[in-house]
N, C-alpha and C. Protein backbone atom coordinates (compact mmCIF):
# COMPACT_ATOMS: atom_id res chain seq x y z
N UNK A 1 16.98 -1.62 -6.52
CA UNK A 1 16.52 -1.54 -7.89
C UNK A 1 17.30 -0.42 -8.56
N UNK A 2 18.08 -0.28 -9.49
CA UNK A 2 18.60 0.23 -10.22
C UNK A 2 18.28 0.13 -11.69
N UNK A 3 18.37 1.37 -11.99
CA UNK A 3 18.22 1.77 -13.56
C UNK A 3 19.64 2.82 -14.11
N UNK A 4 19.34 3.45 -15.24
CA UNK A 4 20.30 4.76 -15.64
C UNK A 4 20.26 5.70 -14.64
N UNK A 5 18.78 6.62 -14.99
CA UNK A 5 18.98 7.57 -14.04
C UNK A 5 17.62 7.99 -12.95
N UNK A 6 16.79 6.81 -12.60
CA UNK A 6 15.85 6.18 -11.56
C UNK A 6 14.85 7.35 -11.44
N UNK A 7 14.18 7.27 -13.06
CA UNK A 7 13.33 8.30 -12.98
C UNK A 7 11.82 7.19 -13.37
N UNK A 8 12.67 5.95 -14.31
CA UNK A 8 11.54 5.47 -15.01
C UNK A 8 11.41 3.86 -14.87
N UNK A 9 12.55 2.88 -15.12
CA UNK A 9 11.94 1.49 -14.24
C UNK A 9 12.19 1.34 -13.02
N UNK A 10 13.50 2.10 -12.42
CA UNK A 10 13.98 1.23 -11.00
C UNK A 10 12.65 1.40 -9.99
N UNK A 11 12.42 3.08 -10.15
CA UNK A 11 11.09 3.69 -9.30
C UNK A 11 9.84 2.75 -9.42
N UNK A 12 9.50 2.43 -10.65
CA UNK A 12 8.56 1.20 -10.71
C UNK A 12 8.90 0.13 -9.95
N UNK A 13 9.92 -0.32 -10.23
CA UNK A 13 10.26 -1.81 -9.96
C UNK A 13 10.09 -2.02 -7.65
N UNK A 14 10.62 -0.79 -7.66
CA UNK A 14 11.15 -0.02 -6.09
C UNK A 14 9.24 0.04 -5.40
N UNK A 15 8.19 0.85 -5.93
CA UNK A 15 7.24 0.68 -6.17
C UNK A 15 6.30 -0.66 -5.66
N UNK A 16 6.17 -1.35 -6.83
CA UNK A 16 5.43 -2.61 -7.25
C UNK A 16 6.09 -3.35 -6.35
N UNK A 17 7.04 -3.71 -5.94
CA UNK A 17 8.23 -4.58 -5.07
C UNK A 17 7.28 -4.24 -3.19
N UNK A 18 7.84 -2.79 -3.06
CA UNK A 18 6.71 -2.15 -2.10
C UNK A 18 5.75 -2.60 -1.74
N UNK A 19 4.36 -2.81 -2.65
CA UNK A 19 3.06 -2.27 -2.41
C UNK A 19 3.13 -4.23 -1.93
N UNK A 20 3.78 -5.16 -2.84
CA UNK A 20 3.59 -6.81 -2.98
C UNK A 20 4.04 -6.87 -1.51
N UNK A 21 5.21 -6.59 -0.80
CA UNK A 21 5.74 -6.28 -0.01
C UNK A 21 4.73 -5.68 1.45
N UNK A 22 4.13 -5.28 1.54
CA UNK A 22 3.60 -4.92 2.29
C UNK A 22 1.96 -5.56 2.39
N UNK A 23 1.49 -5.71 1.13
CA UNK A 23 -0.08 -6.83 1.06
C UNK A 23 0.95 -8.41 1.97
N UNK A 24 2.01 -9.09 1.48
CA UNK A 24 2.25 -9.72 2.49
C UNK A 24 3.04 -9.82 3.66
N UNK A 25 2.88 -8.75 3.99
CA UNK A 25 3.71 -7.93 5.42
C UNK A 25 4.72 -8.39 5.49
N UNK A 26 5.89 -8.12 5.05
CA UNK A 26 6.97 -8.19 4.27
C UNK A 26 7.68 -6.83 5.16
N UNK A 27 8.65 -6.39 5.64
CA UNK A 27 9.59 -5.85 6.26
C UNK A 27 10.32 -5.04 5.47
N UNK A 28 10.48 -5.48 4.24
CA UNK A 28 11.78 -5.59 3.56
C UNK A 28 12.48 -3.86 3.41
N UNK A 29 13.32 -3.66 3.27
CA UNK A 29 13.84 -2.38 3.27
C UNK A 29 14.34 -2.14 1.59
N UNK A 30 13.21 -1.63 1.00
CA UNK A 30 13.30 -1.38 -0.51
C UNK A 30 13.50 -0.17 -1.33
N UNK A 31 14.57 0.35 -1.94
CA UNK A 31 15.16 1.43 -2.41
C UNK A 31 15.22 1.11 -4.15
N UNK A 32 15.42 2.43 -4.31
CA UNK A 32 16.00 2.62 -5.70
C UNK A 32 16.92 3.37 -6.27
N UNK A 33 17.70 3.08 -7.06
CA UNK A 33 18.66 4.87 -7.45
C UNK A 33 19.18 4.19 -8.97
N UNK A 34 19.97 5.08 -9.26
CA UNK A 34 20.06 5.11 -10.72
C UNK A 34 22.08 5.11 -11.09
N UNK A 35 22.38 4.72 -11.90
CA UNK A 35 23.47 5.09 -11.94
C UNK A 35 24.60 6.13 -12.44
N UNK A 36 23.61 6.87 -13.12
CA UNK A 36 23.64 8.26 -13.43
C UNK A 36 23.01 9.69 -12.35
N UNK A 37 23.58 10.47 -12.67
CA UNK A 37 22.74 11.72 -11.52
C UNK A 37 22.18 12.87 -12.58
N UNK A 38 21.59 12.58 -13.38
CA UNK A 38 21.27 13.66 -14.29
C UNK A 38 19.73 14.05 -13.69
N UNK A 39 18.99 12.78 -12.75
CA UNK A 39 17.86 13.49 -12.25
C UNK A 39 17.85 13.56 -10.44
N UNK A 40 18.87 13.21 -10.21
CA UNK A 40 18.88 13.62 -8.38
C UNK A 40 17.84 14.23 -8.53
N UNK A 41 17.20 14.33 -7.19
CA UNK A 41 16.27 14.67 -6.70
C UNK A 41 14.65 14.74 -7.23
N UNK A 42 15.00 14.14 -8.17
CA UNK A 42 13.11 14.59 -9.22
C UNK A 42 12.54 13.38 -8.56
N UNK A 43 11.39 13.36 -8.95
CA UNK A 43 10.32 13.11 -9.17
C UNK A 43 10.22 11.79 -10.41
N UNK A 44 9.84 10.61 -10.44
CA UNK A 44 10.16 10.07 -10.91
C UNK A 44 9.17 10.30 -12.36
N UNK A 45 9.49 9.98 -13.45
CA UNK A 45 8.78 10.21 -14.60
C UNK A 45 7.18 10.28 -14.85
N UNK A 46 6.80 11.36 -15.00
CA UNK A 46 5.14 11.32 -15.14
C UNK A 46 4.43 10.19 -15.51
N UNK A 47 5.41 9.51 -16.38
CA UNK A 47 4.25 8.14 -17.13
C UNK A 47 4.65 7.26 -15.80
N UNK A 48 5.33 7.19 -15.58
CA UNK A 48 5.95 5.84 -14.58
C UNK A 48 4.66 6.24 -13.24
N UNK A 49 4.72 7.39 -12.80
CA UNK A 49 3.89 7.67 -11.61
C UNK A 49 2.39 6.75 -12.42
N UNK A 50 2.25 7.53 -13.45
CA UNK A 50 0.50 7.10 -14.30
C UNK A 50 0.61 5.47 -14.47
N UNK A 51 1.22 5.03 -14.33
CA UNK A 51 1.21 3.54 -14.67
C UNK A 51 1.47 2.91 -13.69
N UNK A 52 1.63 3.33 -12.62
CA UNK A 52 1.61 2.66 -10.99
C UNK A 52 0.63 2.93 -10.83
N UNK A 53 -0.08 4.17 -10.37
CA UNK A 53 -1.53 4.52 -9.97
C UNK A 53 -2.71 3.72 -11.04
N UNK A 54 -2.31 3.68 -12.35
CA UNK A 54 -3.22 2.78 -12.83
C UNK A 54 -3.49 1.08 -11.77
N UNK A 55 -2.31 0.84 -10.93
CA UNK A 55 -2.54 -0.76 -10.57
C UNK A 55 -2.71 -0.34 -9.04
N UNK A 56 -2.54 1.04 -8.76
CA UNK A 56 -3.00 1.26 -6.80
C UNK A 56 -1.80 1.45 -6.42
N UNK A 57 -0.57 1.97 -6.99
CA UNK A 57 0.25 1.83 -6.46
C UNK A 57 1.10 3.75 -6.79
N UNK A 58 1.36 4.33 -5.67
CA UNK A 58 1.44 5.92 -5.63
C UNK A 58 3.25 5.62 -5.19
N UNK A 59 4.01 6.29 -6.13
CA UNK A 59 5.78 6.09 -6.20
C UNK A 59 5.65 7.50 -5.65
N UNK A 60 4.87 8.78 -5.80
CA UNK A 60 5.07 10.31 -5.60
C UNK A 60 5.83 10.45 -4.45
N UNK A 61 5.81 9.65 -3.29
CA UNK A 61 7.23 10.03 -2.57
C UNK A 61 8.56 9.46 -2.70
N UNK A 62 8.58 8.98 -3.98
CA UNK A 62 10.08 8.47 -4.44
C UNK A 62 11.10 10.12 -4.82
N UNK A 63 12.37 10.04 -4.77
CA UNK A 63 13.08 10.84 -5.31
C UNK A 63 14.41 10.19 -6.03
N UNK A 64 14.98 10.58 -7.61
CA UNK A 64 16.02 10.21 -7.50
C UNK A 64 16.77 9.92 -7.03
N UNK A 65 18.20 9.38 -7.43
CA UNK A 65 19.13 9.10 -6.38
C UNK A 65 19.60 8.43 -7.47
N UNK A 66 21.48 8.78 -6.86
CA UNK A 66 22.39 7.82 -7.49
C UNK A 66 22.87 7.00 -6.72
N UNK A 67 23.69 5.71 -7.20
CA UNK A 67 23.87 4.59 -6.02
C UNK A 67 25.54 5.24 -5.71
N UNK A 68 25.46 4.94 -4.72
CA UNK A 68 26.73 4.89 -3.51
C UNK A 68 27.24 3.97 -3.03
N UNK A 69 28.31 4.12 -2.35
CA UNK A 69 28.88 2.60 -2.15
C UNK A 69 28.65 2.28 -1.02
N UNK A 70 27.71 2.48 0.08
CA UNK A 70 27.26 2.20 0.93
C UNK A 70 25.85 1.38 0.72
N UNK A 71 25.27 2.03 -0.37
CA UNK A 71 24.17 0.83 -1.26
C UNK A 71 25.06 -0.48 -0.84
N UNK A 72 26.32 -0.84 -1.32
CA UNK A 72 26.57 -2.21 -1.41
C UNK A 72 26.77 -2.78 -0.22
N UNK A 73 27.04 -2.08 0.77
CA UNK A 73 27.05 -2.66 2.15
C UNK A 73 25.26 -2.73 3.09
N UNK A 74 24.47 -1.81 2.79
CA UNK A 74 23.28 -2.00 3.43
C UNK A 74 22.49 -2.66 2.76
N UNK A 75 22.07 -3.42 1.01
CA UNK A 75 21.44 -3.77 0.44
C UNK A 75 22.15 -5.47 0.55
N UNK A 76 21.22 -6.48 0.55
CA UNK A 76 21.37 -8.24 0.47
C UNK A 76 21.21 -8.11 -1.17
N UNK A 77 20.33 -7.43 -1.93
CA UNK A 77 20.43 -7.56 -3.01
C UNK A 77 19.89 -6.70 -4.01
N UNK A 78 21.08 -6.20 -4.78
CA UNK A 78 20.84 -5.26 -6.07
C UNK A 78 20.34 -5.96 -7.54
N UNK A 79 19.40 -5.07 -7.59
CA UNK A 79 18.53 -5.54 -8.96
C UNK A 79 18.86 -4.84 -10.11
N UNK A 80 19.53 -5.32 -11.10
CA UNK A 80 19.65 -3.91 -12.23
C UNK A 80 19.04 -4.13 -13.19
N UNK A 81 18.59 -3.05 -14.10
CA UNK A 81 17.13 -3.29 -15.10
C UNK A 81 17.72 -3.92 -16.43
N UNK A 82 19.27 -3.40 -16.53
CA UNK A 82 19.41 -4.23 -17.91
C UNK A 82 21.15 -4.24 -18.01
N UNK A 83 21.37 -4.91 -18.84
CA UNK A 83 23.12 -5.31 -19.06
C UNK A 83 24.00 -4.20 -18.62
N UNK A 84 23.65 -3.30 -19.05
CA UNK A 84 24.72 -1.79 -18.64
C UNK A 84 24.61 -1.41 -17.55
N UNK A 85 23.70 -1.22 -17.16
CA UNK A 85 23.97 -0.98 -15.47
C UNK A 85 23.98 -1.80 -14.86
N UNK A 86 23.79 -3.45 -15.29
CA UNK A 86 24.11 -4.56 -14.80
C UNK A 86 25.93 -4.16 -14.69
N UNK A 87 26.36 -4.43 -15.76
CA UNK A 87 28.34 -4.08 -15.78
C UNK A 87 28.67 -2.83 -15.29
N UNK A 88 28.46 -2.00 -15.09
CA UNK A 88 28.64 -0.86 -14.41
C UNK A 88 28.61 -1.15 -12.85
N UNK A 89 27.79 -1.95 -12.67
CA UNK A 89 27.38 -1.82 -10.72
C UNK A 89 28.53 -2.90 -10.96
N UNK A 90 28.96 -3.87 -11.71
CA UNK A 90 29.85 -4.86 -11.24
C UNK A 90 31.05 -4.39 -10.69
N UNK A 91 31.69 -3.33 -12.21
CA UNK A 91 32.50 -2.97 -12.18
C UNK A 91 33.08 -1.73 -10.75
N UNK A 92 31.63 -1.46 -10.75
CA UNK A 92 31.81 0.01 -8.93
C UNK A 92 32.17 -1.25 -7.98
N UNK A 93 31.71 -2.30 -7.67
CA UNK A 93 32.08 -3.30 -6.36
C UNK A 93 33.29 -3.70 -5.65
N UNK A 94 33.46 -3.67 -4.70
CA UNK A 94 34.30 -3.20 -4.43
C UNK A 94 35.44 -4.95 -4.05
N UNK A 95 34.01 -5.87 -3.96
CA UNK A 95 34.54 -7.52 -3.71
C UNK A 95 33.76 -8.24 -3.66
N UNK A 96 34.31 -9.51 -3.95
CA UNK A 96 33.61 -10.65 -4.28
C UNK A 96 32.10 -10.29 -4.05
N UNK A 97 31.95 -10.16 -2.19
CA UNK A 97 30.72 -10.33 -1.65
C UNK A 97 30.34 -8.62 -2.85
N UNK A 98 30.05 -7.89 -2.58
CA UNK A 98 29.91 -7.15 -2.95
C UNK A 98 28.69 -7.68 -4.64
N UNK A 99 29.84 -7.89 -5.99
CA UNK A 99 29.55 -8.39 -7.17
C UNK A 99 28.34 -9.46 -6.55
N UNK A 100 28.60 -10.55 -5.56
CA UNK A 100 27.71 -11.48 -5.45
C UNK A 100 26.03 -10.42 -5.44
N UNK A 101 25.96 -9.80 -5.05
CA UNK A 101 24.64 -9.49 -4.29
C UNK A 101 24.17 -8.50 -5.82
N UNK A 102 24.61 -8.65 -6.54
CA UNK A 102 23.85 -7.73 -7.83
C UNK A 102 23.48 -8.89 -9.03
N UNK A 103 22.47 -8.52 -9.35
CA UNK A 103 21.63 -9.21 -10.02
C UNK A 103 20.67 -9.04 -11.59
N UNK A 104 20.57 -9.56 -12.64
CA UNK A 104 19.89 -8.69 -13.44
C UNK A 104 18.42 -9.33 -13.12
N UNK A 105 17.83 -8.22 -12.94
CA UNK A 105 16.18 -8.59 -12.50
C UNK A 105 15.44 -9.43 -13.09
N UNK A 106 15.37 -9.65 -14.63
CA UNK A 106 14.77 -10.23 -14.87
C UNK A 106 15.52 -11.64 -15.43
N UNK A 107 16.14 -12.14 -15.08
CA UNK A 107 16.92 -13.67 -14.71
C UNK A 107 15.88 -14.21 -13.62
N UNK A 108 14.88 -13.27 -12.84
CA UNK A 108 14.72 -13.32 -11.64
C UNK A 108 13.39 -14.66 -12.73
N UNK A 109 12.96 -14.13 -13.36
CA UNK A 109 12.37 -14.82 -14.23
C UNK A 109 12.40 -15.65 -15.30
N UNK A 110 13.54 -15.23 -15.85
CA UNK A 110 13.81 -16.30 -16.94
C UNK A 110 15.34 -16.39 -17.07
N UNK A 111 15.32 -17.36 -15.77
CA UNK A 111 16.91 -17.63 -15.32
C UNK A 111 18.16 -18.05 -15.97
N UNK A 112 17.44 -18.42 -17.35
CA UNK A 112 18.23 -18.99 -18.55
C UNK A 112 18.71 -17.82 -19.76
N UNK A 113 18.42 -16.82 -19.82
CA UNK A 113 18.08 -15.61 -20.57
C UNK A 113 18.76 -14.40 -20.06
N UNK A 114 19.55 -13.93 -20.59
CA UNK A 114 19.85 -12.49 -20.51
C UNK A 114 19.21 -11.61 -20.80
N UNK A 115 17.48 -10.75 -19.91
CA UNK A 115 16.76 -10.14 -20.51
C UNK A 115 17.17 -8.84 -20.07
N UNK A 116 16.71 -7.61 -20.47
CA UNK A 116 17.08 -6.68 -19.85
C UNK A 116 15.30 -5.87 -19.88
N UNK A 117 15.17 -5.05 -18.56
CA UNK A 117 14.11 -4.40 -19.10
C UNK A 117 14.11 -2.88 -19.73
N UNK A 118 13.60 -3.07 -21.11
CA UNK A 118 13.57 -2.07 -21.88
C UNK A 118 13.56 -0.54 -21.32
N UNK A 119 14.23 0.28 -21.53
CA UNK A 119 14.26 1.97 -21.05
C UNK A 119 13.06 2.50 -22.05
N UNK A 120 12.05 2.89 -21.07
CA UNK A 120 10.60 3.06 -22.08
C UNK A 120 10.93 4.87 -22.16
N UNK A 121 11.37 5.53 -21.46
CA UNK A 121 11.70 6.84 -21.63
C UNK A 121 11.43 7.85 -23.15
N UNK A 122 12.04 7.02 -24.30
CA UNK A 122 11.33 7.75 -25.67
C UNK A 122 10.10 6.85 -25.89
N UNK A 123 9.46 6.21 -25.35
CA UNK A 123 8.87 5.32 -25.48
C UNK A 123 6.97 5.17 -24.87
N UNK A 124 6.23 6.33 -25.24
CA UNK A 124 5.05 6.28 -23.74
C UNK A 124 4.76 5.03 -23.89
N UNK A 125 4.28 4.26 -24.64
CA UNK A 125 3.79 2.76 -24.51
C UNK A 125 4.16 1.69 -24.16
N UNK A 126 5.72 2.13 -24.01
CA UNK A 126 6.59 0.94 -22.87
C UNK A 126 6.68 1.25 -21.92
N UNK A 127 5.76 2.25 -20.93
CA UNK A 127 5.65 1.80 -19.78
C UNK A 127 4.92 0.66 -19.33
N UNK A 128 4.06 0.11 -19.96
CA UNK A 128 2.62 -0.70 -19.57
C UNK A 128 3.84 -2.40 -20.04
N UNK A 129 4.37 -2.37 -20.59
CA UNK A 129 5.39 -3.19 -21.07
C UNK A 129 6.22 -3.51 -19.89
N UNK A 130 7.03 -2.00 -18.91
CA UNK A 130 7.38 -2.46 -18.24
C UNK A 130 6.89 -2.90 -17.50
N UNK A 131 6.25 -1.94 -16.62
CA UNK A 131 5.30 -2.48 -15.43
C UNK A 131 4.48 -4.03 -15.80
N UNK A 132 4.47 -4.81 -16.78
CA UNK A 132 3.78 -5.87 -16.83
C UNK A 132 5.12 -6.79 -16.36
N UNK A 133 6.64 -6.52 -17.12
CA UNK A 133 7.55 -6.75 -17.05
C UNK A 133 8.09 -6.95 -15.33
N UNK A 134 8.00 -5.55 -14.97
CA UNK A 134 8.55 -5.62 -13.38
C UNK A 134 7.68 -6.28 -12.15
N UNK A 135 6.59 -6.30 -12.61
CA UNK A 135 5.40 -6.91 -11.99
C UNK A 135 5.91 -8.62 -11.44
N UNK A 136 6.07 -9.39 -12.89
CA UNK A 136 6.36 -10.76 -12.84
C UNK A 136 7.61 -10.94 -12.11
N UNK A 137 8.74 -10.44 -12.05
CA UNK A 137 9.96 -9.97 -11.36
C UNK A 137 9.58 -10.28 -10.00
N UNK A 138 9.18 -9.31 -9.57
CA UNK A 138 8.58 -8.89 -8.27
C UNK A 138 8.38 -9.80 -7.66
N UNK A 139 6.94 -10.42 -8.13
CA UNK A 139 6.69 -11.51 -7.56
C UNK A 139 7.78 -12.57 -7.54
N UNK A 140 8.55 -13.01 -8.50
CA UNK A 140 9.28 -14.32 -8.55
C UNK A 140 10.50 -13.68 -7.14
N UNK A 141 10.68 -12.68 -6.89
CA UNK A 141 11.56 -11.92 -6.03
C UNK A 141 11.27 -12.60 -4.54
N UNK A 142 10.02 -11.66 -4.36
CA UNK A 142 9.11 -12.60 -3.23
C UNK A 142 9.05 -14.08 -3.00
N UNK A 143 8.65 -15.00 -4.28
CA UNK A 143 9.06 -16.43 -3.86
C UNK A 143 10.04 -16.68 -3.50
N UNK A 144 11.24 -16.25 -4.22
CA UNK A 144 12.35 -16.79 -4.51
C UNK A 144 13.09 -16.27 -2.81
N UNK A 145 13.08 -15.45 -2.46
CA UNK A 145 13.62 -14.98 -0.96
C UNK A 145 12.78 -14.57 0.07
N UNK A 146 11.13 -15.79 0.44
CA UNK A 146 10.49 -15.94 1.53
C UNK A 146 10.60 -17.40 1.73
N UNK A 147 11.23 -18.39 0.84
CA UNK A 147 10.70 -19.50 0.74
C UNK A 147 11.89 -20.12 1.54
């Protein structure tokens, strides 16, 4: 799951992905980072933590992180939250396979559509936007690669 700088959707998305992930005992090896490093190491955004715990779901041992190019060799598949760090992760890849395995998340849903999910950051009321957003994702994630 990738965002800008994985303080405010990827951590959600990384999260919610998690908790679905584990109610159906699910294995999966689920990360997040950002493509910027302006917050290495934090703590992911106060509202983002408050809007997981609103649905049961605690990110507080998440930490920033920027992606590396070893992301592209240990991850089957990168999620990015919206067009720019969608083209950005294309452009870091290093080959074919590589580009193949990145994805914009929410295609995951409306496969016809170039959506991106909104950076709620100036935004407190687009967190509940996202998280409704990354939620539906999630799940279609789960169908789409148990089935």
């Amino acid at each position: 799951m990738v965002c800008l700088g994985n303080i405010c959707r990827s951590p959600l998305a990384e999260g919610i992905l998690r908790h679905k992930c584990k109610q159906k005992k699910l294995e999966w090896h689920i990360d997040s980072a950002g493509t910027g490093n302006w917050h290495s190491g934090s703590l992911p955004d106060d509202r983002s933590i408050k809007i997981a715990l609103k649905y049961g779901i605690d990110i507080t041992d998440q930490r920033a992180r920027t992606i590396n190019s070893s992301d592209f060799e240990v991850f089957d598949l990168i999620f990015a939250m919206d067009s720019s760090n969608y083209n950005n992760l294309k452009r870091w890849a290093l080959n074919k396979d590589e580009e193949d395995k990145i994805k914009l998340i929410m295609e995951e849903v409306h496969p016809e559509e170039t959506l991106s999910v909104p950076d709620p950051y100036f935004d407190d009321n687009g967190f509940q936007i996202v998280y409704e957003m990354l939620d539906k994702a999630c799940d279609k994630i789960i169908e789409k690669y148990t089935t």
